[in-house]
Protein backbone atom coordinates (compact mmCIF):
# COMPACT_ATOMS: atom_id res chain seq x y z
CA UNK A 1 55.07 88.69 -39.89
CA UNK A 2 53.03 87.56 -42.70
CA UNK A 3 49.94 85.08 -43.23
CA UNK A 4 48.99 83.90 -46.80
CA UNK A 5 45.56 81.68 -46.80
CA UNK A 6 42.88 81.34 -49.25
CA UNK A 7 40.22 80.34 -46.77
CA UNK A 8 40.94 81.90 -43.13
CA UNK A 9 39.38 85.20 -42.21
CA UNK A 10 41.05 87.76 -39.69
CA UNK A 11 38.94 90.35 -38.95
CA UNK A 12 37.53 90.83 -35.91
CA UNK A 13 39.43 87.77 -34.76
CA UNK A 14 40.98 86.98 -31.29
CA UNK A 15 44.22 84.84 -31.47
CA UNK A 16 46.26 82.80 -29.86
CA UNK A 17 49.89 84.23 -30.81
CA UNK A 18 52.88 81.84 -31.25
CA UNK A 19 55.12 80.87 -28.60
CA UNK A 20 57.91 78.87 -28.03
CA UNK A 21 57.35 75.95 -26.07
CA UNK A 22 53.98 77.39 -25.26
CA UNK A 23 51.91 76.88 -28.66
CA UNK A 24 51.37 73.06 -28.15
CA UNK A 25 48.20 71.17 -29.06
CA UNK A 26 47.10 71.32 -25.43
CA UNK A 27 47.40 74.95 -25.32
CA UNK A 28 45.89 75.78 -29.01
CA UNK A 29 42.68 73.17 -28.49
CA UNK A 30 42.08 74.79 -24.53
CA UNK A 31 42.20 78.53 -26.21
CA UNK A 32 39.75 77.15 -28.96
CA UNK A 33 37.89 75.82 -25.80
CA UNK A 34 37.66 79.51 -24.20
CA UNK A 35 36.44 81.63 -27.54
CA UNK A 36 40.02 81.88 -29.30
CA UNK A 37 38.52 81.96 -33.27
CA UNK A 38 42.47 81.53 -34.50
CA UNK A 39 45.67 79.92 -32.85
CA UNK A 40 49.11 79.74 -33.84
CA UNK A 41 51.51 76.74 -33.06
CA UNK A 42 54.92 77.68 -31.97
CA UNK A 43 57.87 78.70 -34.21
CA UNK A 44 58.79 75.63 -36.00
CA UNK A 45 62.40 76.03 -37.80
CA UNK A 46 61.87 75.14 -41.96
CA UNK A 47 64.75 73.19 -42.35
CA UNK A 48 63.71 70.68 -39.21
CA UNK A 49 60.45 70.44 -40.96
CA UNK A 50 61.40 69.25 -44.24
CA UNK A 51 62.99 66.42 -42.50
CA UNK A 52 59.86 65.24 -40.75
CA UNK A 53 57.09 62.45 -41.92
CA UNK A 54 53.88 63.17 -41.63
CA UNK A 55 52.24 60.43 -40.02
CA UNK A 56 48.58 59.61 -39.26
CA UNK A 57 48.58 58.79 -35.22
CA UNK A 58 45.22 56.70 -35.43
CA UNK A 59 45.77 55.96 -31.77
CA UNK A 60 45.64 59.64 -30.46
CA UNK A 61 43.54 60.73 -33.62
CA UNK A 62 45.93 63.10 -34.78
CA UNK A 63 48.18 63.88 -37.48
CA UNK A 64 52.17 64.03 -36.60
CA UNK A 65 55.35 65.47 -37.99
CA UNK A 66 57.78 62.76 -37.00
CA UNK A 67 61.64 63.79 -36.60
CA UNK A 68 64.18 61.20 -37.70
CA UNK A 69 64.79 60.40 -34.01
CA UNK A 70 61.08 59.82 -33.32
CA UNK A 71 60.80 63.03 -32.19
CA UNK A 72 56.97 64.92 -33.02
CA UNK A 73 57.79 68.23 -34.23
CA UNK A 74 54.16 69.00 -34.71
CA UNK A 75 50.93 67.62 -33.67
CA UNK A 76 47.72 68.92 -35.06
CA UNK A 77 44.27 66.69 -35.24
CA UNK A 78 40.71 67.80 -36.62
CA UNK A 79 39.35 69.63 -34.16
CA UNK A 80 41.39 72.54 -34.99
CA UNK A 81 41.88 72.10 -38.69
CA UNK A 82 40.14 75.20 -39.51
CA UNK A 83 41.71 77.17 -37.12
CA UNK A 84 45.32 76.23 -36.54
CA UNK A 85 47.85 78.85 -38.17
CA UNK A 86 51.42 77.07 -39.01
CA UNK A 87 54.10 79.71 -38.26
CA UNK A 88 57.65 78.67 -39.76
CA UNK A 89 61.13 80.48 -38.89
CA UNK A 90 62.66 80.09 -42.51
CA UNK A 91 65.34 82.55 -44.52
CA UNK A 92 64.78 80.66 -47.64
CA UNK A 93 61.94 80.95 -50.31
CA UNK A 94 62.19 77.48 -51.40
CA UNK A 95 62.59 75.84 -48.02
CA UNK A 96 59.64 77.96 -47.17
CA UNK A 97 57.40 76.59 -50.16
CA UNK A 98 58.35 73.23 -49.62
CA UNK A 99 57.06 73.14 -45.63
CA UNK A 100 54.03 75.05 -46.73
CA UNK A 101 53.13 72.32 -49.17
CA UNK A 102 54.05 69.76 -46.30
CA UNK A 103 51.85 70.93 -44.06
CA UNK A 104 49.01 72.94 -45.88
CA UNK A 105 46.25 70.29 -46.10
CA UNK A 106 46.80 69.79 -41.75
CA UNK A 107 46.29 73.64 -40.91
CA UNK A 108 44.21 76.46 -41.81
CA UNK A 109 47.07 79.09 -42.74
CA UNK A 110 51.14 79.24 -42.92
CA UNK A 111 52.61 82.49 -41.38
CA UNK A 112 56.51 83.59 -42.17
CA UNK A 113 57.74 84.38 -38.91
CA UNK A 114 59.21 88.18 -38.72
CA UNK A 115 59.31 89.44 -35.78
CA UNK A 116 61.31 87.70 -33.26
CA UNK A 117 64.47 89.13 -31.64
CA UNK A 118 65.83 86.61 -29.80
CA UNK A 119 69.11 85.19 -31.15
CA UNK A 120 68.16 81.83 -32.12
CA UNK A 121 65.64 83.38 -34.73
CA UNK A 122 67.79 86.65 -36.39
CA UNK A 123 70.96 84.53 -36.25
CA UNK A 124 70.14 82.31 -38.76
CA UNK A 125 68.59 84.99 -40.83
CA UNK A 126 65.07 84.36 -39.76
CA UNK A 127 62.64 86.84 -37.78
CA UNK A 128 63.27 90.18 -37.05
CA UNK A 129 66.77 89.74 -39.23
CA UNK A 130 64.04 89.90 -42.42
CA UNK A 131 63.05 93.65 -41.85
CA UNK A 132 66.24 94.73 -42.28
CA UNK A 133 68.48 94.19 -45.38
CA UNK A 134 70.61 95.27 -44.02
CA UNK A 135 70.31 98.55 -41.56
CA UNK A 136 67.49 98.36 -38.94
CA UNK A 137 64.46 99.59 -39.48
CA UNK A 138 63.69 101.69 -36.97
CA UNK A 139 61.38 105.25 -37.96
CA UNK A 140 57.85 104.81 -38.66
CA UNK A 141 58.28 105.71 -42.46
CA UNK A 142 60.17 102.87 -43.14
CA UNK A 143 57.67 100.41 -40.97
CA UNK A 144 55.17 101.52 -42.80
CA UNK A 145 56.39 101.59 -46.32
CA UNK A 146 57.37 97.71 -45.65
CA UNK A 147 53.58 97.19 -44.59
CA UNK A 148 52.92 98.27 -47.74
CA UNK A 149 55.74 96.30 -49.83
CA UNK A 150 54.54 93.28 -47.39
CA UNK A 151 50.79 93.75 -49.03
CA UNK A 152 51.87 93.57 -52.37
CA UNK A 153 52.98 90.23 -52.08
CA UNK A 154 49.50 89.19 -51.89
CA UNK A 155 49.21 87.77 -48.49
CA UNK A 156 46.18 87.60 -46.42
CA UNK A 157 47.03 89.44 -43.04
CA UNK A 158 49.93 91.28 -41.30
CA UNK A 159 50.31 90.58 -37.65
CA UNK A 160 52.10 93.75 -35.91
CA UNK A 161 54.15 93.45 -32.20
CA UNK A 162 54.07 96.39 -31.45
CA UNK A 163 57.95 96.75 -30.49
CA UNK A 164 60.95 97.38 -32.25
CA UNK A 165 63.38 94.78 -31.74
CA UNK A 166 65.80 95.84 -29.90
CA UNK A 167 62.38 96.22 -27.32
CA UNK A 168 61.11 93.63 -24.70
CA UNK A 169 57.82 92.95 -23.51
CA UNK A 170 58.42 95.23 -20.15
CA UNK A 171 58.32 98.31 -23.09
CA UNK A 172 55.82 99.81 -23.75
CA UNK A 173 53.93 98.68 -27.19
CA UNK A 174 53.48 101.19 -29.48
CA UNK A 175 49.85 101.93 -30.10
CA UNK A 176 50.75 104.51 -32.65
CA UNK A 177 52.73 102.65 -34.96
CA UNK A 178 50.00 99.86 -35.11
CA UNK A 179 47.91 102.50 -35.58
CA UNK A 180 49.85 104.06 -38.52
CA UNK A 181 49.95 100.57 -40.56
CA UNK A 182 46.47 99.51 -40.16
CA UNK A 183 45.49 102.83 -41.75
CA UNK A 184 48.00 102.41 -44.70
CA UNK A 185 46.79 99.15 -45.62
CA UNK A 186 44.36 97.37 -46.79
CA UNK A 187 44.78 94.08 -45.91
CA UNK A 188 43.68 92.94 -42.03
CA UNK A 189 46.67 93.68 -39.14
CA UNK A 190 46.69 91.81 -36.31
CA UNK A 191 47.77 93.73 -33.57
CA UNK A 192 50.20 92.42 -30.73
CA UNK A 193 51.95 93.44 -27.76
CA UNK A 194 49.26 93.90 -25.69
CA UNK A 195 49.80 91.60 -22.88
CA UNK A 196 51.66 94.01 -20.93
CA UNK A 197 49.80 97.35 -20.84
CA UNK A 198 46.40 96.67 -22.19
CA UNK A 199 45.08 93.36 -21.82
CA UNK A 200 44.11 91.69 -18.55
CA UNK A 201 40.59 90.64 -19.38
CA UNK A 202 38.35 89.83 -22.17
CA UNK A 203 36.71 93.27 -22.37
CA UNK A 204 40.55 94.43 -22.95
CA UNK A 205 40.55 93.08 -26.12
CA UNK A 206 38.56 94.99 -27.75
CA UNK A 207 40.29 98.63 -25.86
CA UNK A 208 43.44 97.49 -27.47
CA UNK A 209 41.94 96.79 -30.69
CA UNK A 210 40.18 100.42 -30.98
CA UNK A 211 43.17 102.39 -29.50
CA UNK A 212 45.24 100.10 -32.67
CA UNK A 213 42.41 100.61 -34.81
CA UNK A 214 43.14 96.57 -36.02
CA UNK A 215 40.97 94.39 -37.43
CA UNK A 216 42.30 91.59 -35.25
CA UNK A 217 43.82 91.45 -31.81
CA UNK A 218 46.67 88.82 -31.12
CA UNK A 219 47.54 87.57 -27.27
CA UNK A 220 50.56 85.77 -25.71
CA UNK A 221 51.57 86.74 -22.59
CA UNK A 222 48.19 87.48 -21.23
CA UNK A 223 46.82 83.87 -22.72
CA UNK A 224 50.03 82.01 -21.70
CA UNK A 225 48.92 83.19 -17.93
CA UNK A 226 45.25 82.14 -18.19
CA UNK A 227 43.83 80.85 -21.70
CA UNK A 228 40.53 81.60 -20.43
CA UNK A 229 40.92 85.29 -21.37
CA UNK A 230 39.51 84.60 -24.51
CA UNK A 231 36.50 83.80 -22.82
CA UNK A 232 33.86 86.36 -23.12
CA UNK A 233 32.31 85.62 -19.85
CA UNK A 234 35.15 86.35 -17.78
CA UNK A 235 38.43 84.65 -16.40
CA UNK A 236 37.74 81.07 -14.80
CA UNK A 237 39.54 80.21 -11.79
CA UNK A 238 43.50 79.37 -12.35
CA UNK A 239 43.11 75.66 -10.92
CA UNK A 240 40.31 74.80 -13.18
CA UNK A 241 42.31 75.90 -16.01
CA UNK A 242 45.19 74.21 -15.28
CA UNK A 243 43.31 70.72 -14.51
CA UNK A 244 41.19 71.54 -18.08
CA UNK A 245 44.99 71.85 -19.11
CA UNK A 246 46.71 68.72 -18.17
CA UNK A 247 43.46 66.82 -19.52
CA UNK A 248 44.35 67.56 -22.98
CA UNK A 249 48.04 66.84 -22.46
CA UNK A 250 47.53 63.24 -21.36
CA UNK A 251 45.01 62.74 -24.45
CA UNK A 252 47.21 64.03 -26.52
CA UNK A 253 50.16 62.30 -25.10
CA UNK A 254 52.09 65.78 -24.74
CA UNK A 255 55.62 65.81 -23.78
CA UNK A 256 55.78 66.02 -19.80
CA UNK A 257 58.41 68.40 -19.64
CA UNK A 258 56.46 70.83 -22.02
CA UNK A 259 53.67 70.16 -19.86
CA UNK A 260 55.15 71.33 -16.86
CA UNK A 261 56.74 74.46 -18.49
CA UNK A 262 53.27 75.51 -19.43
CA UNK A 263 51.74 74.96 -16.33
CA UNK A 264 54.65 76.76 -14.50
CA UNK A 265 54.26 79.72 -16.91
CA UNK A 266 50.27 79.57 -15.32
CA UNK A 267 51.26 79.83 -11.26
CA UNK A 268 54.04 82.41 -12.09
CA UNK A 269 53.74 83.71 -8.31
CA UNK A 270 53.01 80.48 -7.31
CA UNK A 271 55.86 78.58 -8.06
CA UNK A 272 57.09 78.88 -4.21
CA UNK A 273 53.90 77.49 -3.25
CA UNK A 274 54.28 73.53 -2.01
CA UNK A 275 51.82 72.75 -5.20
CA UNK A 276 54.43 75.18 -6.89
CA UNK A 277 57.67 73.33 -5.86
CA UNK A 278 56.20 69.45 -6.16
CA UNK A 279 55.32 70.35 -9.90
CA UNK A 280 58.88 71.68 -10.91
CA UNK A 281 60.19 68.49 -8.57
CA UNK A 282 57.77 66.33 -11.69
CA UNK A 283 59.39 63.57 -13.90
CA UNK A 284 56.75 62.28 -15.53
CA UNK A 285 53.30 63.31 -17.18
CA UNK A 286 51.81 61.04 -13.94
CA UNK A 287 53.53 62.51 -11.39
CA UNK A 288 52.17 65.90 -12.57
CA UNK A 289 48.73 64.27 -12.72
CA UNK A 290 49.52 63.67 -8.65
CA UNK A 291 50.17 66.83 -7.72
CA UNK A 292 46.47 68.49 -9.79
CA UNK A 293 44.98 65.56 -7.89
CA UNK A 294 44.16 64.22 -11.25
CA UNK A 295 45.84 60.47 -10.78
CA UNK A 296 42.56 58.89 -11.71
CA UNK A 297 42.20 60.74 -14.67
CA UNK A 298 45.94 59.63 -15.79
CA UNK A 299 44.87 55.95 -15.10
CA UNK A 300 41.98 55.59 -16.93
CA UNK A 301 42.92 57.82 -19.88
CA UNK A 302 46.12 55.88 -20.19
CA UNK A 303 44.34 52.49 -19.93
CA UNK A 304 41.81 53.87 -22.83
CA UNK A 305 44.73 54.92 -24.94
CA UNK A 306 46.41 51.32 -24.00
CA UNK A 307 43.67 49.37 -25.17
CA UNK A 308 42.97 51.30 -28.41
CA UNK A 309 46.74 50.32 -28.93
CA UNK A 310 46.06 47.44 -28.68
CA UNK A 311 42.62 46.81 -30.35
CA UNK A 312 44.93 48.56 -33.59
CA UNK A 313 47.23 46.43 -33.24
CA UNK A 314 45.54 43.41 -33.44
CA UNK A 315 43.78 44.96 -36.34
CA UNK A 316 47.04 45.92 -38.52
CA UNK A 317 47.90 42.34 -37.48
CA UNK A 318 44.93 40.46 -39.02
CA UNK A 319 44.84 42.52 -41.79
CA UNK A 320 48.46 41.65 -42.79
CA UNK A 321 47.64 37.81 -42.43
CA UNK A 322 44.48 38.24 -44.49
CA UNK A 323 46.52 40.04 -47.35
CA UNK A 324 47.13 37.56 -50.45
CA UNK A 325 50.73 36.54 -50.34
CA UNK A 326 49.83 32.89 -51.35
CA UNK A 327 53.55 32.09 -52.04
CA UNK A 328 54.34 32.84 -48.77
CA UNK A 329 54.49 29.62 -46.25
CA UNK A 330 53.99 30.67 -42.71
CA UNK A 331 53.78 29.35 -39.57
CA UNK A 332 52.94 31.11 -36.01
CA UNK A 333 56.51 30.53 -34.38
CA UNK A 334 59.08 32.30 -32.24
CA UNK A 335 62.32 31.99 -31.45
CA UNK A 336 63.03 32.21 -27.70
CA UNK A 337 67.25 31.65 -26.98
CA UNK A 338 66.69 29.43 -23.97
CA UNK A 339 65.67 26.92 -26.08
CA UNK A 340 68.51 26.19 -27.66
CA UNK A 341 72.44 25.49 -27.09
CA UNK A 342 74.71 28.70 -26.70
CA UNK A 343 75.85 29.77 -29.89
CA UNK A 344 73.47 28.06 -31.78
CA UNK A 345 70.96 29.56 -33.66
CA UNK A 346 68.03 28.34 -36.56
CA UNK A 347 69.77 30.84 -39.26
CA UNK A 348 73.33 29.10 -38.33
CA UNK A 349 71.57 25.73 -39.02
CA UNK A 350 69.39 26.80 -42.23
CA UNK A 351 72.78 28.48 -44.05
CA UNK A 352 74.64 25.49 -43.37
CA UNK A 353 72.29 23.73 -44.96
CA UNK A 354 72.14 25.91 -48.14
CA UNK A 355 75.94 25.67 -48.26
CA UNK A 356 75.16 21.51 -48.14
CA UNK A 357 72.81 21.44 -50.77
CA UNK A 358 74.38 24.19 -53.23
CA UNK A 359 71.61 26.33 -53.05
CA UNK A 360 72.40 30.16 -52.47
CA UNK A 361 72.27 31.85 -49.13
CA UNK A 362 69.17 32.19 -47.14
CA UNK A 363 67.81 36.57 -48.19
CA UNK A 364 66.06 38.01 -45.34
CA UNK A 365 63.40 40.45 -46.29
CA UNK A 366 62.23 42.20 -42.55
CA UNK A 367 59.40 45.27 -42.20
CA UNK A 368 58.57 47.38 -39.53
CA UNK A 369 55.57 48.31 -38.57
CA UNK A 370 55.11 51.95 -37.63
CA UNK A 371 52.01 51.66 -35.26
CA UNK A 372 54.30 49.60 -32.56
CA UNK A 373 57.58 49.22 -33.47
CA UNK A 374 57.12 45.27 -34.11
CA UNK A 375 59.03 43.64 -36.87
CA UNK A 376 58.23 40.41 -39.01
CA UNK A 377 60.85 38.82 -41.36
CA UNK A 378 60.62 36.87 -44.91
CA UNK A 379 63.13 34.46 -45.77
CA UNK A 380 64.24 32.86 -49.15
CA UNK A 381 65.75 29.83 -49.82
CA UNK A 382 65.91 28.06 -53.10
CA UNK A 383 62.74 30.72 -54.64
CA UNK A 384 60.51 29.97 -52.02
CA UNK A 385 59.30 32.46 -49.33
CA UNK A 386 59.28 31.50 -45.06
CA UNK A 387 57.94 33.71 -42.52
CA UNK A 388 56.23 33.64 -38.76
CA UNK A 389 52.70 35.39 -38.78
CA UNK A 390 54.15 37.06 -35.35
CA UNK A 391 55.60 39.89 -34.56
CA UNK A 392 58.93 40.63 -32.68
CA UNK A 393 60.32 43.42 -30.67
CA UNK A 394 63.71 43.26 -32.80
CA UNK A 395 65.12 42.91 -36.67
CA UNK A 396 66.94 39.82 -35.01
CA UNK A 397 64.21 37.73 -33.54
CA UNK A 398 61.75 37.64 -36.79
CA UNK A 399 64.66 36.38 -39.06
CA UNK A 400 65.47 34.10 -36.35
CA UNK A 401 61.79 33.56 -36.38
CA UNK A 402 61.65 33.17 -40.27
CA UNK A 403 64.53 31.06 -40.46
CA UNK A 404 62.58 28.36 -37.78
CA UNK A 405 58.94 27.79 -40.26
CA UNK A 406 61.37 27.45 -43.25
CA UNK A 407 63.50 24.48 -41.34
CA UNK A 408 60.08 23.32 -40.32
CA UNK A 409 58.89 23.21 -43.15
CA UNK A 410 61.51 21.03 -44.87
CA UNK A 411 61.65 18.81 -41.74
CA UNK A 412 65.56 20.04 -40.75
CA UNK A 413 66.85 20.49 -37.64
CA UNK A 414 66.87 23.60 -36.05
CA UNK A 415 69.40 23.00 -33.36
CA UNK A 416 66.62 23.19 -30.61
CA UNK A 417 68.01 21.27 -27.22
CA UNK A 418 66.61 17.42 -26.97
CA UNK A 419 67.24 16.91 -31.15
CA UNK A 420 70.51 15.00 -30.13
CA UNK A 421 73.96 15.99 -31.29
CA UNK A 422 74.50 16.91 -35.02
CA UNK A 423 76.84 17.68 -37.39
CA UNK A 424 76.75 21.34 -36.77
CA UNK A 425 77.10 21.41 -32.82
CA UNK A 426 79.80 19.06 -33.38
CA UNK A 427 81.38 21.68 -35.74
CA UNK A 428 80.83 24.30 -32.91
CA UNK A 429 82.78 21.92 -30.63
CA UNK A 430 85.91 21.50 -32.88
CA UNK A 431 86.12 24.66 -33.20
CA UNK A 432 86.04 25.34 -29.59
CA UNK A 433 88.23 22.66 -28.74
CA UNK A 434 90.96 23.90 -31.38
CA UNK A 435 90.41 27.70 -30.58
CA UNK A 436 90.88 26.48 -26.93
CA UNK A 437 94.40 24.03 -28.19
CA UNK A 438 95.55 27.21 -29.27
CA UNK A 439 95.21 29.28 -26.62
CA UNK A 440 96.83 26.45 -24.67
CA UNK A 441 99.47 26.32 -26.67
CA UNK A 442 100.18 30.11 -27.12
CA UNK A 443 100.22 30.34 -23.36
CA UNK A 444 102.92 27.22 -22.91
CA UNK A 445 104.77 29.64 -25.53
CA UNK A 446 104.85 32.47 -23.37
CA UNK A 447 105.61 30.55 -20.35
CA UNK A 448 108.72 29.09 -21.76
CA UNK A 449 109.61 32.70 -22.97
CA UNK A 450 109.18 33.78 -19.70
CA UNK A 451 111.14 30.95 -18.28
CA UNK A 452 114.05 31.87 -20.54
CA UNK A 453 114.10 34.93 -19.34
CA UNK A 454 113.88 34.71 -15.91
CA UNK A 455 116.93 32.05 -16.56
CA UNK A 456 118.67 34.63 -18.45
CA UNK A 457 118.04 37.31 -15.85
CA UNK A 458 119.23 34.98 -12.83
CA UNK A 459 122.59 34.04 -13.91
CA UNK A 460 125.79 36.52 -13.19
CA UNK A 461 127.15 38.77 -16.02
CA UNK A 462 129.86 36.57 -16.65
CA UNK A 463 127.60 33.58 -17.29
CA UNK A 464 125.42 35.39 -19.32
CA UNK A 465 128.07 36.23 -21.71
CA UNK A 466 128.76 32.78 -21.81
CA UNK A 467 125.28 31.93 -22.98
CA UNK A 468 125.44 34.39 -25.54
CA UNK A 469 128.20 33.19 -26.78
């Protein structure tokens, strides 16, 4: 595992180590909270990265790597800009590069991630699968002389598990071999592994680091079960931490079924408990809130995010009208489909009224906004520009929307119930009544077809030859 950072310091550091599904802003900011000085984010894949956007969240005050599917990959925000370490799972120089100069002005540091086992790191090259090129590594030599080749690389810190990978966390973690690297190099090691033999309060931390002779101590297990061991004043009770817990995941708008894994991974011996069972029963961030006791928390935090939303909103909204777009006719309208007859709509009516006067087809220009969703639509007919100051919930509504100040605008119908007949619903109608003429008259043609048959299929052999003859 490697760290490169011009900035961050790790010696005599206590860290958060990364986790799957555990290494969440709630998690990294409530470690920061107990005396954690560094903290990693999960294991985020490289290629999954690259085809994020990094988006400013002005409504949670944090920055987010949006997914395609609207999915955040990674939060971050400013509280721990100085101390959040990115940790990528990549098999690919260039793909690495590329993330690290995606993210590097959001975090503190970008670690390579090289020292997983699991499958769903070494099968795709990643992790543990870079020690080895291709034979394990297994003796201490070779660990060693790979510290060493690691160093030269110029990066700023080497975090050690102290496992080989073919190991689990019920092993024992090899003091030794921690040990052996931290004296062969010069640059800080991190040591890790600890969880299970060594460290089960703060004053543990610095055993392990001694008997390791590290400059730095890394903790999962034993922070995953109470983030207050970082705390140099000693563990605080479980339920506090948990409560402390779900506080930053409803500011922070965390995922609820991350939320509950985390808190699950907290009771551990609990989880038969009746608290234990209604929190896996949870489907939502509130019901979790329910069973902490924390619904009034969830209420009023949600209302405070709600009308920030909204305050934004209107915001984004004003500033769009005030921007100089003086070519631009608008008009505060919406369409709303009850108002009109079925099948008609204001684009029907404005096109056929292009097509009437020779002038080309209505363009619709139509923008998103990425705060809300909301859409607003620009229309142009004969090299002049139409659109509502509103915004709509769909691409559909603001062109309908647009199409309505443009018709306006020129004083033409727009096919609204109570204008009275026109040209165009009578068009509708003829077509209806033809389609329908049709129908008709392809259904008399089957029924005489079936007739025929029937006839045909009624008469005796003999008279059936007779008709086909």
């Amino acid at each position: 595992m490697t760290v490169k950072t011009a900035t961050l310091c790790f010696r005599g550091k206590n860290i958060l180590a990364p986790m799957v599904r555990v290494g969440t802003l709630p998690m990294r900011l409530l470690a920061l909270d107990y005396g954690a000085d560094i903290v990693y984010c999960e294991e985020l894949i490289d290629i999954k990265m690259l085809q994020c956007k990094r988006v400013v969240n002005d409504i949670l005050g944090t920055v987010d790597f949006v997914a395609p599917n609207e999915r955040v990959v990674f939060r971050t925000c400013e509280r721990e800009r100085d101390s959040v370490v990115f940790q990528m799972g990549s098999a690919d120089a260039e793909r690495a590069l590329a993330v690290a100069k995606l993210v590097e002005n959001d975090v503190a540091g970008i670690d390579v991630n090289m020292g997983c086992p699991k499958e769903y790191s070494t099968k795709g090259g990643m992790g543990a699968a870079l020690l080895s090129d291709p034979d394990k590594i297994e003796s201490l030599e070779d660990t060693v002389s790979l510290a060493k080749r690691i160093e030269k690389t110029g990066v700023a810190a080497i975090a050690v598990h102290g496992r080989k990978k073919e190991e689990r966390p019920q092993h024992p973690v090899h003091c030794d071999m921690i040990k052996a690297i931290s004296e062969a190099v010069s640059v800080p090691v991190i040591a890790n592994g600890g969880s299970h033999d060594f460290i089960k309060e703060y004053t543990d931390i610095e055993a392990f680091q001694q008997t390791t002779a590290a400059s730095s101590v890394m903790i999962a297990r034993a922070a995953m079960w109470n983030p207050s061991i970082f705390r140099k004043e000693g563990l605080c009770p479980l339920k506090e931490v948990m409560q402390e817990y779900i506080k930053y995941a409803v500011r922070y708008d965390n995922h609820y079924t991350n939320t509950k894994y985390c808190l699950c991974q907290m009771l551990r011996e609990q989880l038969e408990t009746t608290q234990g069972k209604k929190l896996h029963a949870a489907q939502s961030t509130q019901e979790i809130c329910q069973v902490f006791e924390m619904n009034g928390f969830y209420k009023e935090t949600t209302a405070i995010l709600e009308t920030k939303k909204v305050s934004l909103e209107t915001k984004t909204q004003d500033e769009g009208d005030q921007v100089e777009d003086t070519d631009v006719i608008k008009m505060a309208v919406r369409f709303d489909k009850r108002e009109y007859p079925p099948q008609i709509t204001p684009k029907m009516y404005l096109l056929e009224w292009c097509r009437k006067e020779k002038h080309p087809q209505p363009v619709y220009e139509t923008v998103q906004r990425p705060l809300d969703k909301l859409f607003y639509s620009v229309v142009t007919v004969a090299e002049q520009k139409y659109r509502s100051t509103l915004w709509d919930k769909s691409k559909k509504l603001a062109e309908q929307a647009a199409a309505i100040v443009c018709l306006r605008t020129l004083g033409l119908p727009e096919g609204k119930l109570g204008e009275g007949e026109n040209h165009l619903i009578k068009k509708r109608k003829r077509e209806d009544h033809n389609l329908m003429n049709n129908r008709e008259h392809g259904d008399e043609l089957i029924e005489n077809a079936c007739k025929k048959v029937h006839l045909i299929e009624g008469t005796s052999d003999s008279s059936a030859s007779e008709m086909a003859q």
